[in-house]
Protein backbone atom coordinates (compact mmCIF):
# COMPACT_ATOMS: atom_id res chain seq x y z
CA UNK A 1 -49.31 20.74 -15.89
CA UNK A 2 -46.31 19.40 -14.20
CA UNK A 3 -44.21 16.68 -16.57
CA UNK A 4 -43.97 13.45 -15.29
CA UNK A 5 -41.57 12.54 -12.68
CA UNK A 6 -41.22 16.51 -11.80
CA UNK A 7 -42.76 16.11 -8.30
CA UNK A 8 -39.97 13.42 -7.56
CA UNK A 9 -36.96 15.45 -8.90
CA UNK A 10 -38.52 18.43 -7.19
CA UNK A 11 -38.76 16.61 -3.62
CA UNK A 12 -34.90 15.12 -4.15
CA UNK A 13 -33.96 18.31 -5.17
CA UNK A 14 -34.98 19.69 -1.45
CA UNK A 15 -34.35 16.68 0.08
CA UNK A 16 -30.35 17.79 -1.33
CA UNK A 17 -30.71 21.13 -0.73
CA UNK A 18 -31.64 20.35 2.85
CA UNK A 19 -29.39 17.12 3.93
CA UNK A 20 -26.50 17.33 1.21
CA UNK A 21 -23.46 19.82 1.02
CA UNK A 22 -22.35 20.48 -2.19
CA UNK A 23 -19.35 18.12 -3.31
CA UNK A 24 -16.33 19.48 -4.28
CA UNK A 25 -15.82 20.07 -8.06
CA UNK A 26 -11.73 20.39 -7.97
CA UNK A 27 -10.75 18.28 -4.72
CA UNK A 28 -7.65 20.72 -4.53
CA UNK A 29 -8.50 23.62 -5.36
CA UNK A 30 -8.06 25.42 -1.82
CA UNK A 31 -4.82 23.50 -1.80
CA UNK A 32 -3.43 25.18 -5.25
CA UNK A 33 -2.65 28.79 -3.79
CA UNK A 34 -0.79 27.30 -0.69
CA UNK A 35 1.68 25.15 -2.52
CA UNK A 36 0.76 25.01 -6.13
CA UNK A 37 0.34 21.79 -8.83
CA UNK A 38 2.34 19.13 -7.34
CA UNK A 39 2.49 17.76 -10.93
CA UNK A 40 4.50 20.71 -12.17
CA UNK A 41 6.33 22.14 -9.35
CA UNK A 42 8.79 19.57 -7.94
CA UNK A 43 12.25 20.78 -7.93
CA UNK A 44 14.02 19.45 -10.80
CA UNK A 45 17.20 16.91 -9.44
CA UNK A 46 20.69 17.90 -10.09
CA UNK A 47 22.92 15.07 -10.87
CA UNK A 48 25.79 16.21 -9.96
CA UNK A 49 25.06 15.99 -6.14
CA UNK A 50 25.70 12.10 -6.75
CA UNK A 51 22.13 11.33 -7.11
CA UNK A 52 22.29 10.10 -11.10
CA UNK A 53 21.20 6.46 -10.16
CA UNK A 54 19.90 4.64 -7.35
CA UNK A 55 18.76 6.23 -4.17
CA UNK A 56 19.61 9.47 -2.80
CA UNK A 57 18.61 12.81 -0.90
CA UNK A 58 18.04 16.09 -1.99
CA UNK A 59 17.74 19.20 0.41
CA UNK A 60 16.38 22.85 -1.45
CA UNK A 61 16.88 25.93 -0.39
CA UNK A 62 13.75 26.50 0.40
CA UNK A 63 13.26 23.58 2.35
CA UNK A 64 11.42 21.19 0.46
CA UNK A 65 13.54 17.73 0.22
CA UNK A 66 13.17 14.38 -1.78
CA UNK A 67 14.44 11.36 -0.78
CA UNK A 68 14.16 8.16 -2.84
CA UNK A 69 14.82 6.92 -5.66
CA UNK A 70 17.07 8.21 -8.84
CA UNK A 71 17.17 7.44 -12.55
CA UNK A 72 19.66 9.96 -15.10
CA UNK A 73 19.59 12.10 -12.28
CA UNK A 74 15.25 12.58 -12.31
CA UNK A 75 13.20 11.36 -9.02
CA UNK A 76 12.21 7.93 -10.40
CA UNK A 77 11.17 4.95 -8.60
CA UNK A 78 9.97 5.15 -5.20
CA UNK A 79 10.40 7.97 -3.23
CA UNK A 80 9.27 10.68 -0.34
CA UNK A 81 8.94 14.43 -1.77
CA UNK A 82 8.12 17.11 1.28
CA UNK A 83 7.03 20.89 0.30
CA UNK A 84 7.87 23.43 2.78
CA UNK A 85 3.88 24.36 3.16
CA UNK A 86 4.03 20.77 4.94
CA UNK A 87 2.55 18.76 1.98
CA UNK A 88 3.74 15.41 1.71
CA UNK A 89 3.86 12.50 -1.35
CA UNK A 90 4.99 9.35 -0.93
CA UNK A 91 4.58 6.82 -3.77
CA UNK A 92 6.08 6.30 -7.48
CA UNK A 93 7.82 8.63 -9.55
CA UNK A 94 8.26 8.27 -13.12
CA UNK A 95 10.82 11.16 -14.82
CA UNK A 96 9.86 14.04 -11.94
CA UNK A 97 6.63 13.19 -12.01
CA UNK A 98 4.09 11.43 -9.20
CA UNK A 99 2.96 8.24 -11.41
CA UNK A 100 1.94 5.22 -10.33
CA UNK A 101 0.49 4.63 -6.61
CA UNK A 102 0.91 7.18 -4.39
CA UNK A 103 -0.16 9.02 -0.96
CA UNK A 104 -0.39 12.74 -1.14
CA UNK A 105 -1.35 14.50 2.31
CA UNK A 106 -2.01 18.53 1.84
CA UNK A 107 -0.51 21.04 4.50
CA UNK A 108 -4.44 21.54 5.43
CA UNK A 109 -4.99 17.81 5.87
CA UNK A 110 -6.78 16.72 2.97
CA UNK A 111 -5.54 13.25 2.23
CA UNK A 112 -5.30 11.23 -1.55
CA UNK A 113 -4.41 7.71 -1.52
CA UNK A 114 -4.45 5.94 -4.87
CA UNK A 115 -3.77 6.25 -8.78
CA UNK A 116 -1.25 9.20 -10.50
CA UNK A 117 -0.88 10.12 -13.94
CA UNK A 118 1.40 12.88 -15.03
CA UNK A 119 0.98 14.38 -11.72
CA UNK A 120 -2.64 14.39 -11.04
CA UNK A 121 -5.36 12.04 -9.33
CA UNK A 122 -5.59 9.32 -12.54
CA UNK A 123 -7.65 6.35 -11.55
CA UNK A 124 -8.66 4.75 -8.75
CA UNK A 125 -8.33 6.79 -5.01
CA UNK A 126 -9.81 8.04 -1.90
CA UNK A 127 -9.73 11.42 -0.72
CA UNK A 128 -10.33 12.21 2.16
CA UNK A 129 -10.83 16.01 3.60
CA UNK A 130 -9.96 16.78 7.54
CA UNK A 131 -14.05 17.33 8.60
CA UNK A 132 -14.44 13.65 7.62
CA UNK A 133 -15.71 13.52 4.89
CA UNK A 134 -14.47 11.33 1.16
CA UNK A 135 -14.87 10.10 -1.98
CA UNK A 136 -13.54 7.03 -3.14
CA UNK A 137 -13.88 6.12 -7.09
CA UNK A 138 -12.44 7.22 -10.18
CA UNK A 139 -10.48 10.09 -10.64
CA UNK A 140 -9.28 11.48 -14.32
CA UNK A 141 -7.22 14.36 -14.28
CA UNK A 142 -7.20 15.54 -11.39
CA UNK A 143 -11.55 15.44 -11.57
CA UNK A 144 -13.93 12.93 -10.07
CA UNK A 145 -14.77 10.63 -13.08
CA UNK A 146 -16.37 7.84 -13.55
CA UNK A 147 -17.90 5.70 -10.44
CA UNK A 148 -17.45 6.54 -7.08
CA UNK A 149 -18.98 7.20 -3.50
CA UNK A 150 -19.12 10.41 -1.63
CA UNK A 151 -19.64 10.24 1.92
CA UNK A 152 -20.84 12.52 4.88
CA UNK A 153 -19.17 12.11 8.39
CA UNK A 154 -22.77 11.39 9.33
CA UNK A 155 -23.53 8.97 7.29
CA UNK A 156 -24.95 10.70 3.90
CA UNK A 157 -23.75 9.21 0.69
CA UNK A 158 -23.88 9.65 -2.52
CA UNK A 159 -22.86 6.34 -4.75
CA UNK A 160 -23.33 7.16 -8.53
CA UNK A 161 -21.27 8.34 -11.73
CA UNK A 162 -18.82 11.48 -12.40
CA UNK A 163 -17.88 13.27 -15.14
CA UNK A 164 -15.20 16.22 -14.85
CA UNK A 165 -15.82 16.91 -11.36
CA UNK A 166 -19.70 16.97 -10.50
CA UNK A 167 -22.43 14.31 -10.63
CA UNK A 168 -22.95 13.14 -14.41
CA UNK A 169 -25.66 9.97 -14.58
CA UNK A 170 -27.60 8.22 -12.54
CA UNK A 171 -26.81 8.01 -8.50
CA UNK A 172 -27.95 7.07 -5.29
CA UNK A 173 -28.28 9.56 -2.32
CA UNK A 174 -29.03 7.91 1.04
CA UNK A 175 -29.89 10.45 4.14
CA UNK A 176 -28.28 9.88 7.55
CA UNK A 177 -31.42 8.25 8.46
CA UNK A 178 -31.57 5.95 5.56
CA UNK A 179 -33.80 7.33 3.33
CA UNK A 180 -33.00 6.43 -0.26
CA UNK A 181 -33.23 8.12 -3.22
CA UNK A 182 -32.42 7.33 -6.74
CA UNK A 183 -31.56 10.22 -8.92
CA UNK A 184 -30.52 11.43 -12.15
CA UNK A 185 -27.58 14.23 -12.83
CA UNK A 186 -26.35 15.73 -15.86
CA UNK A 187 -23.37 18.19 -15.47
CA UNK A 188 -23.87 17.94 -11.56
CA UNK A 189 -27.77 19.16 -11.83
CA UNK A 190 -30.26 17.04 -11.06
CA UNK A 191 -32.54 15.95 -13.65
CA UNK A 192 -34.70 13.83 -12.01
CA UNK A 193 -35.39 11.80 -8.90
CA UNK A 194 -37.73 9.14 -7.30
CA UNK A 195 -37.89 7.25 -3.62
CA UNK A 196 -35.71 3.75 -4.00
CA UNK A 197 -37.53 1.02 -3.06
CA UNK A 198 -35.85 -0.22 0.09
């Protein structure tokens, strides 16, 4: 006998398979081998080049450059940090570290605009990848948590709750044709799912 509400989660469940792309667990991850954590690999500042307080430029030998904003000699304030892969932040710095508001833009396009803590995605953003499509909600550490919306360049969604990367609670899928679906996730499987009422 099949338990009740099976046949629902079943037809989601190929209605995903079919229209949906897996999301992203780690929105960086192909980023990490091409330039590393930005969180933990910005050049530390050397005071001594007249940079201790205020605003200043710094130049490494390798290329990558900050220019912004000093305090003790440590990138703090606003400021513009460039990687040599071609990765870009712009935003707050607190003690070396991208905290605060901030816009990150990876050497392969991928694009972050929003919340920092201790260098990772820490609150409220959108990322964006370079085929189109986002997700704009909560981030903690670095992971989708919490509320947000994934979109499809054309026009899928998902609109529902995140926990450490992958669907966690209930959501809302809605096909490029409309179709609605309400569904249930727990560690980014689905439980369960039914037809919205539209």
């Amino acid at each position: 006998m099949v338990p009740p509400g099976a046949a629902g989660a079943a037809a989601l469940r190929h209605m995903l398979e079919q229209e949906e792309p897996l999301t992203p667990t780690f929105d960086r991850e192909a980023d990490r081998a091409s330039f590393g954590h930005p969180g933990h690999t910005l050049p530390k500042g050397d005071a001594s080049n007249g940079c201790g307080d205020g605003s200043g430029r710094q130049v490494w030998p390798d290329g990558a450059s900050y220019e912004g904003q000093y305090k003790g000699g440590l990138k703090h304030g606003m400021g513009r940090f460039s990687w040599t892969s071609g990765a870009v932040y712009e935003g707050d710095f607190v003690e070396d570290r991208l905290e605060g508001s901030g816009y990150f833009r990876w050497a392969c396009g991928s694009t972050y605009e929003g919340a920092w803590k201790d260098g990772k995605m820490h609150g409220s953003g959108l990322f964006t990848w370079p085929d189109g499509r986002s997700y704009e909600g909560e981030y903690r550490n670095d992971f989708k948590h919490g509320q947000g919306i994934f979109r499809w360049p054309d026009g899928r969604q998902l609109d529902g709750q995140w926990k450490d990367g992958v669907q966690h609670g209930s959501g809302t899928f809605t096909s490029a044709s409309g179709k609605r679906k309400m569904a249930e996730w727990r560690n980014g499987q689905l439980v369960r799912g039914q037809q919205a009422a539209l």
